[in-house]
C-alpha atoms as a PDB file:
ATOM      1  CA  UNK A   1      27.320  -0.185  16.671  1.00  0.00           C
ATOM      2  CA  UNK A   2      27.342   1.080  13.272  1.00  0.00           C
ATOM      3  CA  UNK A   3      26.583   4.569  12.840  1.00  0.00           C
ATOM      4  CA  UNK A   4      23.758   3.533  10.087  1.00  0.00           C
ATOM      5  CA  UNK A   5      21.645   2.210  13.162  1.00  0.00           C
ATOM      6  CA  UNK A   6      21.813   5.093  14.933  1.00  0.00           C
ATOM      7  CA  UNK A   7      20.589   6.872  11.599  1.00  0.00           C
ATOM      8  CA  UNK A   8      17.865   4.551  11.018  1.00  0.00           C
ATOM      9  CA  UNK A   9      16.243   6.332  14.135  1.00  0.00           C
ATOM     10  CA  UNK A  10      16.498   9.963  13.581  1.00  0.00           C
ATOM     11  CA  UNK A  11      16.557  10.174   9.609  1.00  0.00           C
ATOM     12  CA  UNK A  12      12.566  10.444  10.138  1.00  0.00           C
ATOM     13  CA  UNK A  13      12.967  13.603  11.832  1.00  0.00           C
ATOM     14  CA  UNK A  14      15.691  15.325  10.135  1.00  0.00           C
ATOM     15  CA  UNK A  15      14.093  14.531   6.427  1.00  0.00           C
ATOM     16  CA  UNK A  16      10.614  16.404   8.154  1.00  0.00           C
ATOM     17  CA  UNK A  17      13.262  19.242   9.250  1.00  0.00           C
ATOM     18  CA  UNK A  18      14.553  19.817   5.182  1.00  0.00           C
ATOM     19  CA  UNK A  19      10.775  19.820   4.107  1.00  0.00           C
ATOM     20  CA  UNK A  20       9.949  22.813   6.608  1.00  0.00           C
ATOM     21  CA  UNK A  21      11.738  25.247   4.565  1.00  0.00           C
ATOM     22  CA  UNK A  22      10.210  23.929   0.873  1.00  0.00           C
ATOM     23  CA  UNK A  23       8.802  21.406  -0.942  1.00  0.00           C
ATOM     24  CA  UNK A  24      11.444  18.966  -1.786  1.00  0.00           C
ATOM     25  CA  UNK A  25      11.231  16.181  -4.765  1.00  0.00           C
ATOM     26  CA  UNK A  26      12.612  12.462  -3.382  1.00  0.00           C
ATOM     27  CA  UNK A  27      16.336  12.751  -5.328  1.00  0.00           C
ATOM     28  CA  UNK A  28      16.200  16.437  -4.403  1.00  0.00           C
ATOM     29  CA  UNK A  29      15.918  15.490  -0.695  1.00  0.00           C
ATOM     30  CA  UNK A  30      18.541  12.601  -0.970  1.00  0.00           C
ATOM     31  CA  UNK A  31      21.189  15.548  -2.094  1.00  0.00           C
ATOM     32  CA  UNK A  32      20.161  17.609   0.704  1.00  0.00           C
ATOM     33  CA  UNK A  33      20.015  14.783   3.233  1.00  0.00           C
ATOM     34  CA  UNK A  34      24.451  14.531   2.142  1.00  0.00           C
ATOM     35  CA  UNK A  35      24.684  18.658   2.016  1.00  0.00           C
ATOM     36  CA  UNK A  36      24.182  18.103   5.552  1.00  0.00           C
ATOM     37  CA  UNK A  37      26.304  15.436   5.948  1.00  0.00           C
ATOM     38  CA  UNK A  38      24.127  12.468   5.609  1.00  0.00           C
ATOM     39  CA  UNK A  39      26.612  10.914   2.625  1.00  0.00           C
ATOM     40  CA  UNK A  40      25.388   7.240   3.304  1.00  0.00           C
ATOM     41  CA  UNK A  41      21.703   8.115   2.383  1.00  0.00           C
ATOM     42  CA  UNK A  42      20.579   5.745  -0.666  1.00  0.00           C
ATOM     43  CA  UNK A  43      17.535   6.251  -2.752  1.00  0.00           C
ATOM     44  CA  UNK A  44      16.472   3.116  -0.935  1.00  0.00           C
ATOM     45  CA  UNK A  45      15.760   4.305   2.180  1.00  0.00           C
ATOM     46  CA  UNK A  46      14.739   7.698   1.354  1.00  0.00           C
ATOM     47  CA  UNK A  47      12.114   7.206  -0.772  1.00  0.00           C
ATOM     48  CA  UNK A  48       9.858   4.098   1.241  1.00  0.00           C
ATOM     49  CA  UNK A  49      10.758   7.013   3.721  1.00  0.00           C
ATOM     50  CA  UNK A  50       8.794   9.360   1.958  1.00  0.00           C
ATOM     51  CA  UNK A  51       6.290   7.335   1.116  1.00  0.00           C
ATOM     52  CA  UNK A  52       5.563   5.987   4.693  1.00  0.00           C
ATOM     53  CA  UNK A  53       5.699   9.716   6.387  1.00  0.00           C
ATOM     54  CA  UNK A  54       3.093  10.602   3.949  1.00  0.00           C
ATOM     55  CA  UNK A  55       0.886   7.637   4.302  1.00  0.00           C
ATOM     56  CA  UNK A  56       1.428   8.587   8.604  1.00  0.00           C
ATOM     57  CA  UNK A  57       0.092  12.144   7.002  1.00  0.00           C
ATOM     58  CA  UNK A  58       3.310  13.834   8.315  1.00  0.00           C
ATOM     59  CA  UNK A  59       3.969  14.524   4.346  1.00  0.00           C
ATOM     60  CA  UNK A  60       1.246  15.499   1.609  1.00  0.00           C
ATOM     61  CA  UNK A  61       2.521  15.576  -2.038  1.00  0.00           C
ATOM     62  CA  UNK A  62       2.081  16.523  -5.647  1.00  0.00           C
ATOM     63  CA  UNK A  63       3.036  15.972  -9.187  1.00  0.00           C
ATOM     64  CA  UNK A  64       4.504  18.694 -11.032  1.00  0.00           C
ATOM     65  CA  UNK A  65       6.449  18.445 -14.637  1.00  0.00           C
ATOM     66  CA  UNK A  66       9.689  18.753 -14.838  1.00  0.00           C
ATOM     67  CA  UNK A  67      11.847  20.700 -17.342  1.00  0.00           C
ATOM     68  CA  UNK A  68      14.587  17.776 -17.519  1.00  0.00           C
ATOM     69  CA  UNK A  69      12.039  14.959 -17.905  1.00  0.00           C
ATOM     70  CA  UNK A  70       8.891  13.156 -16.317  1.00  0.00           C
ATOM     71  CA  UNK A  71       6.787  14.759 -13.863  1.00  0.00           C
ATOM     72  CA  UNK A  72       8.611  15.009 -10.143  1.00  0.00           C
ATOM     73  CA  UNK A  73       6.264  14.285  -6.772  1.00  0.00           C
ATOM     74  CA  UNK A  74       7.100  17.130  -5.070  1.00  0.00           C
ATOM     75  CA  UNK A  75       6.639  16.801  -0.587  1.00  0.00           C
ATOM     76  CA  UNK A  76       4.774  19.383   1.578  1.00  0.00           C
ATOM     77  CA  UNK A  77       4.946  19.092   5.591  1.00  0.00           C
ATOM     78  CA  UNK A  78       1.421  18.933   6.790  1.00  0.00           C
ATOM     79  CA  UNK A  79       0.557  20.800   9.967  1.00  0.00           C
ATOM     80  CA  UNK A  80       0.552  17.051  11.764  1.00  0.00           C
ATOM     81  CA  UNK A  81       3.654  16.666  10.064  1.00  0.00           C
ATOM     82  CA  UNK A  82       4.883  20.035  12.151  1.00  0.00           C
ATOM     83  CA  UNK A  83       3.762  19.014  15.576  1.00  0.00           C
ATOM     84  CA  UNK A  84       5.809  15.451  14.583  1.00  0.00           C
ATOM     85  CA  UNK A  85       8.960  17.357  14.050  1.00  0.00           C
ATOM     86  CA  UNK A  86       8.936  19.847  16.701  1.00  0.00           C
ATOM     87  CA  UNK A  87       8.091  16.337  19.194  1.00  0.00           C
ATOM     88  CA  UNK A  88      11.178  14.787  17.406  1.00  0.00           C
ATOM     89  CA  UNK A  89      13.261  18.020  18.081  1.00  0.00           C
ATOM     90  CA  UNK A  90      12.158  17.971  21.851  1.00  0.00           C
ATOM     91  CA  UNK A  91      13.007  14.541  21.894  1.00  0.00           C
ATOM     92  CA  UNK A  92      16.145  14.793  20.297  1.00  0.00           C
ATOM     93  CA  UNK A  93      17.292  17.629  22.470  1.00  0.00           C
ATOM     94  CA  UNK A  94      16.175  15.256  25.730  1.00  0.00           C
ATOM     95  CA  UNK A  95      18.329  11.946  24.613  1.00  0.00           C
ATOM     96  CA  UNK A  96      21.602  14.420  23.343  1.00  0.00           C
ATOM     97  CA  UNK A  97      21.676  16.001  27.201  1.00  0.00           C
ATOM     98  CA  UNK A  98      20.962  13.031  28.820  1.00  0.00           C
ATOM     99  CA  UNK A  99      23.936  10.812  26.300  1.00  0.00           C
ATOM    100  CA  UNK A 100      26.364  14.341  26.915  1.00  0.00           C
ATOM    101  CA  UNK A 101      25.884  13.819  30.537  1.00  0.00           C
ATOM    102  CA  UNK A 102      27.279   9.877  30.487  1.00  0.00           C
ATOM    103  CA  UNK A 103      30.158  10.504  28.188  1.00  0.00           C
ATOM    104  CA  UNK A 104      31.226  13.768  30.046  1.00  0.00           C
ATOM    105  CA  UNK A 105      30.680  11.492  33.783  1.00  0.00           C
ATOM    106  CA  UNK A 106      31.886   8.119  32.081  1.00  0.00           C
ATOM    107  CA  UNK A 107      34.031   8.953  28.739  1.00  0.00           C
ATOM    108  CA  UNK A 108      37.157   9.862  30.858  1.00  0.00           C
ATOM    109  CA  UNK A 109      37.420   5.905  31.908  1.00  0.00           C
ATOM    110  CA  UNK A 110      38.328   5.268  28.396  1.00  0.00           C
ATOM    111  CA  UNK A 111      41.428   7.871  28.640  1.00  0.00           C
ATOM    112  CA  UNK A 112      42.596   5.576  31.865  1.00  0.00           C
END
């Protein structure tokens, strides 16, 4: 399995985790998305990204000018868009023990 389609799953969540701290522009979020490690992330899925969390009203946005050219839509998490992320975080913490558990009871067979 390639690691993008395990990304394809959780990318939701961890681009509402980055907008919990500030509001973050769409190339702005893409840069953060590889500070932490996400270096695959392409414009093309982040932004129909953004624009489907807000449409879900997990995301609000604005437009505000830019000093280095046209205006930038700038992303806000909306207080549903908290209660999806701390879901996704309980979620996430659920399927990590329960995938931990099989490799630490299973992964040795590999060694054999």
């Amino acid at each position: 399995m390639k690691q993008t389609q395990l990304l394809k799953g959780v990318l939701e969540g961890c681009v509402l985790l980055i907008v919990l701290e500030n509001e973050v522009y769409g190339y702005e979020m893409i840069q953060l998305l590889k500070k932490h490690g996400f270096n695959e992330i392409v414009a093309g899925t982040v932004y129909p990204l953004l624009q489907k969390l807000e449409k879900q009203g997990y995301l609000s946005s604005i437009m505000k000018s830019s000093p280095e050219g046209p205006n930038r839509k700038y992303y806000c998490i909306t207080p549903e868009g908290k209660a999806h992320c701390r879901d996704f975080i309980e979620q996430w913490k659920d399927l990590v023990y329960k995938v931990d558990n099989l490799i630490c009871l299973k992964g040795e067979k590999l060694c054999e």
